[in-house]
C-alpha atoms as a PDB file:
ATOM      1  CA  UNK A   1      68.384  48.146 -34.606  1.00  0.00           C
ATOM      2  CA  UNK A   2      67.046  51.181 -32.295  1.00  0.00           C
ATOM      3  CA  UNK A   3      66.636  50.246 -28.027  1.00  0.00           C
ATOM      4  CA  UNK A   4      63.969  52.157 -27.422  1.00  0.00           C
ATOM      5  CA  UNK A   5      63.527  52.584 -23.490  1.00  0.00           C
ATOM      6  CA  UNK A   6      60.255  53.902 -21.723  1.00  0.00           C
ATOM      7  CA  UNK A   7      60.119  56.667 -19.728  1.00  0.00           C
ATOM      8  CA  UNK A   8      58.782  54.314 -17.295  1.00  0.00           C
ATOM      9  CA  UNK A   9      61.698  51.475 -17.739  1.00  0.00           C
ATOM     10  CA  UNK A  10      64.267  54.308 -17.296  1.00  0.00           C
ATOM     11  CA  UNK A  11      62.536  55.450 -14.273  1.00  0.00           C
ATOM     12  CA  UNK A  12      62.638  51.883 -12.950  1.00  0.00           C
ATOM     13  CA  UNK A  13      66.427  51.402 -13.345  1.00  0.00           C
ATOM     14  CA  UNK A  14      67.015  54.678 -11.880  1.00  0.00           C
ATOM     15  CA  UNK A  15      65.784  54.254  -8.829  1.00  0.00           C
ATOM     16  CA  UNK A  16      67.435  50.553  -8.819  1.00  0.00           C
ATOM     17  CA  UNK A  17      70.822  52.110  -9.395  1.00  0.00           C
ATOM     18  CA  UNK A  18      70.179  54.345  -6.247  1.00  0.00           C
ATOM     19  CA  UNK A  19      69.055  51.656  -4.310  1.00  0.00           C
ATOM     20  CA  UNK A  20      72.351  49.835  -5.398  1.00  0.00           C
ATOM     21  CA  UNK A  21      74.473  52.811  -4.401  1.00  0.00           C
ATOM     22  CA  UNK A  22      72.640  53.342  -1.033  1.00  0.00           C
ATOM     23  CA  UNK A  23      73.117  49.354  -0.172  1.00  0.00           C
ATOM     24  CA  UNK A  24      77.035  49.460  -1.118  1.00  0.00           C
ATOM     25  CA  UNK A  25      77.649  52.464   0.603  1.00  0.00           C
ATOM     26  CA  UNK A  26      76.107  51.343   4.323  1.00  0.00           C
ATOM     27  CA  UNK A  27      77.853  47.977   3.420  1.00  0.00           C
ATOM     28  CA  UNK A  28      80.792  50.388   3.647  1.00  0.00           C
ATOM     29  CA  UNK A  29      80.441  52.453   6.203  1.00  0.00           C
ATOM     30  CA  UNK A  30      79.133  48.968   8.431  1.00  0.00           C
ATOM     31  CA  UNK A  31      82.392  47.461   7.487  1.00  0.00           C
ATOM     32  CA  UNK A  32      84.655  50.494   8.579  1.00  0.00           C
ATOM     33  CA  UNK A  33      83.125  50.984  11.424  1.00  0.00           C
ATOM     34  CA  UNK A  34      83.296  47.556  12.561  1.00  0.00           C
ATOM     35  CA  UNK A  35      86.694  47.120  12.012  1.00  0.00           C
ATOM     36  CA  UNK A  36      87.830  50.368  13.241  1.00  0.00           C
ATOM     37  CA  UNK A  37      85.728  49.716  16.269  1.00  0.00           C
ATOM     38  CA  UNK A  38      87.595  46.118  17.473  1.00  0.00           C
ATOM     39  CA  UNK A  39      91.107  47.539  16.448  1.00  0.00           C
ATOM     40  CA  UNK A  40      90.577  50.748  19.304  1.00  0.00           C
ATOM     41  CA  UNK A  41      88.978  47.903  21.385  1.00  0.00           C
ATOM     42  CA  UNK A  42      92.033  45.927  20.905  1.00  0.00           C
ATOM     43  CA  UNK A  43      94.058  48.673  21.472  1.00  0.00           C
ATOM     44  CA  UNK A  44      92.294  49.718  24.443  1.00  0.00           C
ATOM     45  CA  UNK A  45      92.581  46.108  26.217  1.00  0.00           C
ATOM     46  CA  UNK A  46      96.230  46.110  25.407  1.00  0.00           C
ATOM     47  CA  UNK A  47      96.500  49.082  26.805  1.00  0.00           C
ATOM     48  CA  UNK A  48      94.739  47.991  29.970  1.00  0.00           C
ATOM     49  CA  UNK A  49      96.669  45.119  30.330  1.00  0.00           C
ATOM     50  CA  UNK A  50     100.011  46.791  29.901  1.00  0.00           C
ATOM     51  CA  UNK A  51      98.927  48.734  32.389  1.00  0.00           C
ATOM     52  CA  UNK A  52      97.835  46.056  34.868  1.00  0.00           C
ATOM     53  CA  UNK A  53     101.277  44.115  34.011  1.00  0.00           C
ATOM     54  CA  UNK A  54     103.119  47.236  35.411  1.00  0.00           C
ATOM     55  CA  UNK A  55     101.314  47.851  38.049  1.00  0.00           C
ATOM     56  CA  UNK A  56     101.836  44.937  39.835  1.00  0.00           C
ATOM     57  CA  UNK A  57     105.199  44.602  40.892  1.00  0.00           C
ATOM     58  CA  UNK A  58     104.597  48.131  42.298  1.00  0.00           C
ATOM     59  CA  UNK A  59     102.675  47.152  44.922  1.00  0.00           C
ATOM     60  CA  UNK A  60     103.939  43.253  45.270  1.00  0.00           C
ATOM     61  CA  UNK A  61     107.069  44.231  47.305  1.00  0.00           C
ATOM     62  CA  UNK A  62     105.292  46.546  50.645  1.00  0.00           C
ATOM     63  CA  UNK A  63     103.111  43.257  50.619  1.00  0.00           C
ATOM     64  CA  UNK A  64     106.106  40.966  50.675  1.00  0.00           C
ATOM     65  CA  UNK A  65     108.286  43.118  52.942  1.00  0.00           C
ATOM     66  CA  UNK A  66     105.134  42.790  55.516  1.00  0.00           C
ATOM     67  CA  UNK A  67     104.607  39.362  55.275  1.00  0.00           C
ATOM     68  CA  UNK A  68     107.868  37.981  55.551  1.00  0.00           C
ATOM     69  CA  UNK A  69     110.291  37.526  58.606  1.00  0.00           C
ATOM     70  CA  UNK A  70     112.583  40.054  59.353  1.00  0.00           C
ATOM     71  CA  UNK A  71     115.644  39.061  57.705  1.00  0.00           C
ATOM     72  CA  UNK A  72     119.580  38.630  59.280  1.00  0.00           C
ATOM     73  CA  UNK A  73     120.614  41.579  57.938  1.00  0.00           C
ATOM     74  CA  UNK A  74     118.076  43.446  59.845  1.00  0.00           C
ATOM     75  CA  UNK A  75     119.281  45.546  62.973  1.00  0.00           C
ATOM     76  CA  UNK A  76     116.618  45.759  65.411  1.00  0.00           C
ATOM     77  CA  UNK A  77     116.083  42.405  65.504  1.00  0.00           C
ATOM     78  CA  UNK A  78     119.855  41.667  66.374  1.00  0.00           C
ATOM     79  CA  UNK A  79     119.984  44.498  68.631  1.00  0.00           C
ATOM     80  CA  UNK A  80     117.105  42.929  71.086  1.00  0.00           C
ATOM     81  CA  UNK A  81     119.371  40.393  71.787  1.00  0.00           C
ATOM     82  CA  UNK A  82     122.679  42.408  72.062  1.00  0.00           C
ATOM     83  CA  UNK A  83     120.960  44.587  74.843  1.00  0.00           C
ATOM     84  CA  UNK A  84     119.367  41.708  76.832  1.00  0.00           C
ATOM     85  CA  UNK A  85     122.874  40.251  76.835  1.00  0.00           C
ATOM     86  CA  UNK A  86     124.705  43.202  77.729  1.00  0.00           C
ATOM     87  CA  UNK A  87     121.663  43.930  80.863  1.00  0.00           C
ATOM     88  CA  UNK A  88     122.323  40.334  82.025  1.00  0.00           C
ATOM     89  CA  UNK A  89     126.485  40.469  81.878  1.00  0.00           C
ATOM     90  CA  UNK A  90     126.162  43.808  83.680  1.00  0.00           C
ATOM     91  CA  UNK A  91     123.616  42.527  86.197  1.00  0.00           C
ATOM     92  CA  UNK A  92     126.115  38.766  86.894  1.00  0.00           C
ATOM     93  CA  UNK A  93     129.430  40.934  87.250  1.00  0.00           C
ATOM     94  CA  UNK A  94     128.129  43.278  89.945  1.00  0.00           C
ATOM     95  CA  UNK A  95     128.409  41.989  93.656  1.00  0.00           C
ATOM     96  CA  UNK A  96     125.156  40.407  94.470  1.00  0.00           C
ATOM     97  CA  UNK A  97     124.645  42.326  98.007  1.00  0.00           C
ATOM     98  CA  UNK A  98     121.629  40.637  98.840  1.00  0.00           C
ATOM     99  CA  UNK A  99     123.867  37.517  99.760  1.00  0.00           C
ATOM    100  CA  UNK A 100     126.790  39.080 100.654  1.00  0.00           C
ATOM    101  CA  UNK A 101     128.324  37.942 104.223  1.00  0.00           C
ATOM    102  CA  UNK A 102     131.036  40.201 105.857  1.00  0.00           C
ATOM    103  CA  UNK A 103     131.693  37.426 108.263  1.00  0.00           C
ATOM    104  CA  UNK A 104     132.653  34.987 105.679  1.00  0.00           C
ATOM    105  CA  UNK A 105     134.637  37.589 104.128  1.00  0.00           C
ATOM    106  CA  UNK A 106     136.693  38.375 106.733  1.00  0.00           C
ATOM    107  CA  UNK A 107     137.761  34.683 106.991  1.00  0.00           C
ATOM    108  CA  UNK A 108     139.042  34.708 103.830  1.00  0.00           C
ATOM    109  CA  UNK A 109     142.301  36.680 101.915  1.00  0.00           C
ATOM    110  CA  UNK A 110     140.677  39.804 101.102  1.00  0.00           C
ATOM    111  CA  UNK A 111     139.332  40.256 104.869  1.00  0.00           C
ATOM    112  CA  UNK A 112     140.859  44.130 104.809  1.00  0.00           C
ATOM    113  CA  UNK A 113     138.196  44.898 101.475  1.00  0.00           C
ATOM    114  CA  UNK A 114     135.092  43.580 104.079  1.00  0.00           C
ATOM    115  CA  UNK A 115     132.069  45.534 103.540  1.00  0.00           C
ATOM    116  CA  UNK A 116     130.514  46.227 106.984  1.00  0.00           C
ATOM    117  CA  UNK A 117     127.438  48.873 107.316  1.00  0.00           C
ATOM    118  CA  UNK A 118     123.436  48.281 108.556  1.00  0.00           C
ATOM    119  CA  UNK A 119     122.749  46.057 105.328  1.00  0.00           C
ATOM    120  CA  UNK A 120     125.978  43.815 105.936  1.00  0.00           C
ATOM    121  CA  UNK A 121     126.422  43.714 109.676  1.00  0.00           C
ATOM    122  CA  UNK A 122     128.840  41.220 111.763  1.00  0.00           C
ATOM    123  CA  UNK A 123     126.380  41.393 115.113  1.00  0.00           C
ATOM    124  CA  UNK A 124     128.298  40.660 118.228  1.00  0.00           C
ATOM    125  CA  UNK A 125     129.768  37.351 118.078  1.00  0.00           C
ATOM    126  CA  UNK A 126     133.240  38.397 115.706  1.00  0.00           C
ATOM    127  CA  UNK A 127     136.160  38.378 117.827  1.00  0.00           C
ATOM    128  CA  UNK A 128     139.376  39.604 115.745  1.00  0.00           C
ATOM    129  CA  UNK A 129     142.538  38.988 116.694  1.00  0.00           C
ATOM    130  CA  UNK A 130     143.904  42.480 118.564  1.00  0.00           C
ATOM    131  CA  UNK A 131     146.877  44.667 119.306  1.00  0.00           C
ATOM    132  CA  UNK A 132     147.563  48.245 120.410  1.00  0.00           C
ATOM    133  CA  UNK A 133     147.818  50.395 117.405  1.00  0.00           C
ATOM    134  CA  UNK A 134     150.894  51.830 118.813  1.00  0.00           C
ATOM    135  CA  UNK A 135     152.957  50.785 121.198  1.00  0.00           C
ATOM    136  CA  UNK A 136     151.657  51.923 124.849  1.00  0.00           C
ATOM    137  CA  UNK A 137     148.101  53.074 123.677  1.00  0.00           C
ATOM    138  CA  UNK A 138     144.711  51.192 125.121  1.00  0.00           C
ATOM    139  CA  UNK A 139     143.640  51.608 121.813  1.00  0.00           C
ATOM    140  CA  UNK A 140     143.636  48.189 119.759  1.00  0.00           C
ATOM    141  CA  UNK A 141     142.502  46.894 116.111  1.00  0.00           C
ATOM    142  CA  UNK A 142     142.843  44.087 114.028  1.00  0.00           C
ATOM    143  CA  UNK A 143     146.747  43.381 114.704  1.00  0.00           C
ATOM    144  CA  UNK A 144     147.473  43.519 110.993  1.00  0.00           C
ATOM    145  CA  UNK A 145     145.560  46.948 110.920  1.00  0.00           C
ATOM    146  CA  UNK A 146     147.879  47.992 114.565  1.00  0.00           C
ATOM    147  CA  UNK A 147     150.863  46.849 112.158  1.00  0.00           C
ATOM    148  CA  UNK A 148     150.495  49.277 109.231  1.00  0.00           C
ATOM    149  CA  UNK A 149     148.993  51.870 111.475  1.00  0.00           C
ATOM    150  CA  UNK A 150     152.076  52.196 113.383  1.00  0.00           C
ATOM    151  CA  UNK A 151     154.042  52.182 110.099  1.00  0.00           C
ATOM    152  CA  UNK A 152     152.122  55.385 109.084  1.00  0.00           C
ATOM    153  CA  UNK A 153     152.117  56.653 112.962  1.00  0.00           C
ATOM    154  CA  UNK A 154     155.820  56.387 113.152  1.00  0.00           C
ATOM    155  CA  UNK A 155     156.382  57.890 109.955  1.00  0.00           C
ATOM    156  CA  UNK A 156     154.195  60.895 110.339  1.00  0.00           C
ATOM    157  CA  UNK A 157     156.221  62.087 113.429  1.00  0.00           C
ATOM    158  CA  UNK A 158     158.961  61.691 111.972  1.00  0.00           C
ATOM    159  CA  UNK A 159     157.816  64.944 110.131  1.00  0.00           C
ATOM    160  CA  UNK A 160     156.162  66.251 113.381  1.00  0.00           C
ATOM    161  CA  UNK A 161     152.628  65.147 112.957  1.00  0.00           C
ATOM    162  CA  UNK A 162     151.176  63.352 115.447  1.00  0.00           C
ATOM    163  CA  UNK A 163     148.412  60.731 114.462  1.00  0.00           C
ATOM    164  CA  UNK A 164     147.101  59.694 118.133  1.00  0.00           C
ATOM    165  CA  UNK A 165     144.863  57.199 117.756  1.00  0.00           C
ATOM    166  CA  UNK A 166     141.026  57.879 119.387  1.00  0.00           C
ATOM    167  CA  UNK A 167     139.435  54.388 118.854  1.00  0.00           C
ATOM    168  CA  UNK A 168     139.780  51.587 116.873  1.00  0.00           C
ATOM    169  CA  UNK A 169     138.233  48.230 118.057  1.00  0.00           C
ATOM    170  CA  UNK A 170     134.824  48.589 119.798  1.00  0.00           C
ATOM    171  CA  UNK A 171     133.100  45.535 120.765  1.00  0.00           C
ATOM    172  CA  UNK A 172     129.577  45.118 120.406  1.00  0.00           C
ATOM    173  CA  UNK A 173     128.693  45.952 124.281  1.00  0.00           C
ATOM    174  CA  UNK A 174     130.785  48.957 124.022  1.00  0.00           C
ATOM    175  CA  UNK A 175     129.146  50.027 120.561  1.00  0.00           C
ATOM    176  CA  UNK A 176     125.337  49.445 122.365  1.00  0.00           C
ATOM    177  CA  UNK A 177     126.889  51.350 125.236  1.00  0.00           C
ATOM    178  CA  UNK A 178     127.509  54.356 122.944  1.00  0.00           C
ATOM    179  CA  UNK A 179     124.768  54.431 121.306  1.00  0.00           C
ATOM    180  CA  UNK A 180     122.756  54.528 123.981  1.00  0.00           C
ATOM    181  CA  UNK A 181     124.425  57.512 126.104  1.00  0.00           C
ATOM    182  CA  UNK A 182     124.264  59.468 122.737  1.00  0.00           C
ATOM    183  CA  UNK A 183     120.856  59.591 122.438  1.00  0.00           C
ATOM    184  CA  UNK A 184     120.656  60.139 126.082  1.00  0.00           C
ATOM    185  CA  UNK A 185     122.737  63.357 125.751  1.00  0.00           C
ATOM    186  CA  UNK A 186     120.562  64.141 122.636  1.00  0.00           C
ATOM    187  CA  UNK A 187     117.498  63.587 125.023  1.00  0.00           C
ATOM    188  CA  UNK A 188     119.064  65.724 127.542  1.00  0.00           C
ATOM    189  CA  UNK A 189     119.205  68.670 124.874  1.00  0.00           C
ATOM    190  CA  UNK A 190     115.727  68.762 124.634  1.00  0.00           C
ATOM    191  CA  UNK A 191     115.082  65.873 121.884  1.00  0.00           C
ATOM    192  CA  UNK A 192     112.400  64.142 121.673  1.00  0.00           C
ATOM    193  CA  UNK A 193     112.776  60.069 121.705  1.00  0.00           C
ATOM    194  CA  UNK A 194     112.830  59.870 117.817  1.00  0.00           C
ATOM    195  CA  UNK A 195     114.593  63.014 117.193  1.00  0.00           C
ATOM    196  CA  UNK A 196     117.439  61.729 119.807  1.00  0.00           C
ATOM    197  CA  UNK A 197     117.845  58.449 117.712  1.00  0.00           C
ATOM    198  CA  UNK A 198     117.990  59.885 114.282  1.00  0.00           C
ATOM    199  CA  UNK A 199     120.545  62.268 115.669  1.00  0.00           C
ATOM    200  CA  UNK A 200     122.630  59.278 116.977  1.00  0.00           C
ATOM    201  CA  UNK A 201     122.230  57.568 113.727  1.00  0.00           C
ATOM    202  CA  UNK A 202     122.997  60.602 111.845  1.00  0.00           C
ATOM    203  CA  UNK A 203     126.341  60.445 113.839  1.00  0.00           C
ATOM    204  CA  UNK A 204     127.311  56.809 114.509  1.00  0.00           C
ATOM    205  CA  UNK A 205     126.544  53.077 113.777  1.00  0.00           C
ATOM    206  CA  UNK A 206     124.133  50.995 115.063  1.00  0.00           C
ATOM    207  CA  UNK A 207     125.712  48.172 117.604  1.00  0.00           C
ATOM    208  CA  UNK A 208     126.647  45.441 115.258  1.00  0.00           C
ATOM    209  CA  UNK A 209     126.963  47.364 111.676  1.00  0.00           C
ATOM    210  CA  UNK A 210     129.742  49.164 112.400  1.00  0.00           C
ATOM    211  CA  UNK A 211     133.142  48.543 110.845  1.00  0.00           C
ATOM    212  CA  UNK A 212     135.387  49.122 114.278  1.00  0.00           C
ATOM    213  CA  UNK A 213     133.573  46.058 115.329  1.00  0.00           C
ATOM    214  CA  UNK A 214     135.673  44.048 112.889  1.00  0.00           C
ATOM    215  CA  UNK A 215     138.984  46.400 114.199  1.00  0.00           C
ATOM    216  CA  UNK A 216     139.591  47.216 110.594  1.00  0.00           C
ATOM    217  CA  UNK A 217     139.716  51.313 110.971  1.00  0.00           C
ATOM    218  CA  UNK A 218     140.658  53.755 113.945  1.00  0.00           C
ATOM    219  CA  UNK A 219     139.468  56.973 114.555  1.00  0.00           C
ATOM    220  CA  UNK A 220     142.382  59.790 114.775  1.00  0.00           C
ATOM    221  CA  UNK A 221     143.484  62.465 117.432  1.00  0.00           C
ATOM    222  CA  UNK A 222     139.124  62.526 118.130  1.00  0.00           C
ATOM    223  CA  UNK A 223     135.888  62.668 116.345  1.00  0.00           C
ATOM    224  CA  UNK A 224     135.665  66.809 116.015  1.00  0.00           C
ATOM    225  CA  UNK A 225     133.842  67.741 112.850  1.00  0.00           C
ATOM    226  CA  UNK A 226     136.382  70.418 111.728  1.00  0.00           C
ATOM    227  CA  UNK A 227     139.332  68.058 111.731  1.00  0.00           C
ATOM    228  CA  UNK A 228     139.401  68.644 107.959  1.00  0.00           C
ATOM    229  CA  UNK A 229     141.097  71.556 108.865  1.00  0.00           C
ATOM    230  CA  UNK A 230     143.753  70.242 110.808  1.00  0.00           C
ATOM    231  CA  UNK A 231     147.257  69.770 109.526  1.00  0.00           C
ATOM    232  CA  UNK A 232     146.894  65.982 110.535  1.00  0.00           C
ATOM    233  CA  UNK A 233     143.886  65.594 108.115  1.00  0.00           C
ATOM    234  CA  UNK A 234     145.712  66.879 105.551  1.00  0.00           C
ATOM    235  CA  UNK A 235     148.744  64.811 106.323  1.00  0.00           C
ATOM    236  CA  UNK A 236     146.675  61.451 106.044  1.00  0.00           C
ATOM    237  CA  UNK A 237     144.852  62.979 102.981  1.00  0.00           C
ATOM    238  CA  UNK A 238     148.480  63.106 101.071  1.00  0.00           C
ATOM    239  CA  UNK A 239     149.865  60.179 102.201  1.00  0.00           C
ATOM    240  CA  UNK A 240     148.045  57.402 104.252  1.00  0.00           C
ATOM    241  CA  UNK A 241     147.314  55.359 100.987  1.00  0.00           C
ATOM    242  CA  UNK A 242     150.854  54.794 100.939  1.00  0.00           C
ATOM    243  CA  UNK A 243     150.051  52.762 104.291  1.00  0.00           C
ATOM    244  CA  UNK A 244     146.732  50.811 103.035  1.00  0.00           C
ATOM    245  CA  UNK A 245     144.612  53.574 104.729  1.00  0.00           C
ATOM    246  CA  UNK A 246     141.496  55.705 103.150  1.00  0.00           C
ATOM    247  CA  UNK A 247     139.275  58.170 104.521  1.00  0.00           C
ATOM    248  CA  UNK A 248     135.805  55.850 104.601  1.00  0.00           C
ATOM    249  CA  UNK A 249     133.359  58.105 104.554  1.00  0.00           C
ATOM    250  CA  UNK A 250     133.825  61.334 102.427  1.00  0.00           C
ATOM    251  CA  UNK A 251     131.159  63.674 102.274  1.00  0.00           C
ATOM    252  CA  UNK A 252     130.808  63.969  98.547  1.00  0.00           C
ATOM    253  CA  UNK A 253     130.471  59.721  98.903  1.00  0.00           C
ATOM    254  CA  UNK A 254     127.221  60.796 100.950  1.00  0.00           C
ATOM    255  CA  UNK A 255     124.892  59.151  98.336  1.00  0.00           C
ATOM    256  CA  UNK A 256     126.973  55.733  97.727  1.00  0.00           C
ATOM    257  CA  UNK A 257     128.047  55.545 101.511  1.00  0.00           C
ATOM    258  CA  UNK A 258     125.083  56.554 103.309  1.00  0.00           C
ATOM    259  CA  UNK A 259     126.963  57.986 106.108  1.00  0.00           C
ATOM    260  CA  UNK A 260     127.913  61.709 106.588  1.00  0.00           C
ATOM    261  CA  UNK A 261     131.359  62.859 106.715  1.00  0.00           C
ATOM    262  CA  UNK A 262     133.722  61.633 109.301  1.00  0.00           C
ATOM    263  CA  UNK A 263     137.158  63.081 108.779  1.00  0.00           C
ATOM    264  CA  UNK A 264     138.511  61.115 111.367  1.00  0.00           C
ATOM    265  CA  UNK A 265     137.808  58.022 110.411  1.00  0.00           C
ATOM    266  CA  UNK A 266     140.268  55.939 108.112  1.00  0.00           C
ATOM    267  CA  UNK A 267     139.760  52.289 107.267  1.00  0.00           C
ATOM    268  CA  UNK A 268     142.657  49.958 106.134  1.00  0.00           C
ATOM    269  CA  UNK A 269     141.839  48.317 102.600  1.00  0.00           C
ATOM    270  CA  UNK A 270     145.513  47.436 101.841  1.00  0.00           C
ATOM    271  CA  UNK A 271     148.110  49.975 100.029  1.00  0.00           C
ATOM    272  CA  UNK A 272     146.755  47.975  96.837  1.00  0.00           C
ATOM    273  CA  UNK A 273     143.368  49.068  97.055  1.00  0.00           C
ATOM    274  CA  UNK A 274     143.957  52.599  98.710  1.00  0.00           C
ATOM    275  CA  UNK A 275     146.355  53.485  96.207  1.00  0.00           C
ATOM    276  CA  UNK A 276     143.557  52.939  93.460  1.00  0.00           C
ATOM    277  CA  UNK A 277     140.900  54.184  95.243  1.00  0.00           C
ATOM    278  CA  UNK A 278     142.358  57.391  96.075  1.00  0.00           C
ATOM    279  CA  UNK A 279     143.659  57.473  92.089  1.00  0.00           C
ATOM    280  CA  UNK A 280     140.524  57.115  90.539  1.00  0.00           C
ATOM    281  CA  UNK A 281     138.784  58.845  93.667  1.00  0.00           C
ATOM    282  CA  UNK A 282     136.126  55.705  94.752  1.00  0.00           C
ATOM    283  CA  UNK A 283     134.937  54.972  97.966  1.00  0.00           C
ATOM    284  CA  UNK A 284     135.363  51.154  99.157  1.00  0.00           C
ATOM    285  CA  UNK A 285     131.660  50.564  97.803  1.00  0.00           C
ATOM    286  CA  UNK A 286     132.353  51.898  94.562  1.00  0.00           C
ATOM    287  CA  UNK A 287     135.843  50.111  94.306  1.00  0.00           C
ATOM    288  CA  UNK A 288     134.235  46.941  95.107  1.00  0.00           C
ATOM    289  CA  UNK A 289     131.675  47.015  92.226  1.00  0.00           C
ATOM    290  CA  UNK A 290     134.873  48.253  89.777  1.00  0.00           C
ATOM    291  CA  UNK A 291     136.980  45.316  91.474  1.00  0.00           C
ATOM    292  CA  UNK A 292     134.089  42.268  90.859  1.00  0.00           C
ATOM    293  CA  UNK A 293     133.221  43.869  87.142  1.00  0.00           C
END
């Protein structure tokens, strides 16, 4: 039996079959797009969160190091410490020479290391207990200072050097008494009143700070500037250590002693403390701080 289709039926299912096609072929393209679309998206979060994941612990430990305490192991923190410590042991182990009191020193054992100047002075009530320095001489001292000072005088002529002593012991009276006919003479050479006294302090004590009060040094053949240059300055330069005696105020000690050079003048410290001062080349201020450190 014979179909026979119309031109128009065959015109109908033509255009139904390319309807068909169109439908299935957006259904596909919808469907691959779709999917393709939330993989990348996937993809693309992943991504993003890998990357967040790393990130992190980057930055986490400058945060942490700032927030938290310095730790132990740190050195500046333990170093604070170490140098406050080491500015207070420094600071207890030096002489405290606010308080210090010549007077009570020289009452006790190390009376020969006394510290006597215009901060430290003994006024005019110390009395010592004196002798001649040598035997026929006006000229006394401490007697255990007249004891090793004739030691040392005796000696020294014994090689033809003569160490006649100038002054030792000067009592308060006789200090004032100085003073004041120095700056007179100063006065009398045209100074003014200030100019007189700074030239008189320039060149000896004020009455009560000055060491002969306490007859612990003497001053030697006289009180002559150039008496560096004498053969009995450089006697006592090489050998009155060996006797307990130092030069007291050397003029490269200008800045620690205060006081300008006197070559004449030689303190007893004990053959102990000479012997290391002249060693290690200190003056009896600096030996002091070494000695209490």
């Amino acid at each position: 039996m014979a179909i026979h289709i119309t031109r128009r039926e065959l015109k109908i299912k033509t255009r139904l079959f390319a309807a068909l096609v169109i439908i299935l072929g957006a259904t596909s393209i919808l469907y691959f797009a779709f999917c393709r679309g939330k993989g990348y998206n996937q993809v693309k979060i992943e991504a993003k969160t890998a990357e967040t994941v790393t990130a992190e612990p980057v930055s986490a430990p400058p945060e942490t190091a700032q927030s938290e305490p310095p730790s132990e192991s740190n050195t500046e923190p333990e170093s604070e410490p170490e140098s406050e410590s080491e500015s207070e042991s420094e600071t207890n182990r030096h002489i405290s020479w606010e308080s210090y009191d010549p007077l009570t020193v020289l009452a006790g054992d190390e009376w020969m290391l006394t510290l006597i100047n215009e901060s430290h002075p003994i006024g005019k009530n110390y009395s010592p207990t004196l002798s001649p320095v040598i035997e026929g001489s006006t000229v006394t001292a401490d007697s255990r200072v007249s004891k090793a000072y004739k030691k040392m005088y005796d000696d020294a002529k014994s090689q033809d050097i003569i160490l006649a002593p100038y002054a030792a012991y000067l009592s308060y009276y006789r200090q004032q008494e100085n003073y004041n006919n120095l700056i007179n003479n100063f006065k009398e050479q045209g100074m003014n009143d200030e100019e007189a006294q700074q030239a008189t302090n320039a060149r000896i004590d004020k009455p009560g700070t000055s060491e002969s009060g306490a007859g612990l040094s003497v001053d030697i053949v006289g009180t002559s500037s150039d008496f560096d240059r004498t053969k009995e300055y450089a006697w006592l330069t090489a050998n009155a250590h060996k006797y307990g005696f130092i030069l007291r105020y050397p003029e490269e000690k200008f800045a620690v002693t205060g006081v300008r050079a006197r070559p004449w003048h030689w303190r007893y410290v004990g053959v102990d403390a000479a012997t290391e001062m002249k060693t290690q080349n200190l003056c009896l201020e600096e030996y002091l701080e070494k000695k209490n450190s």
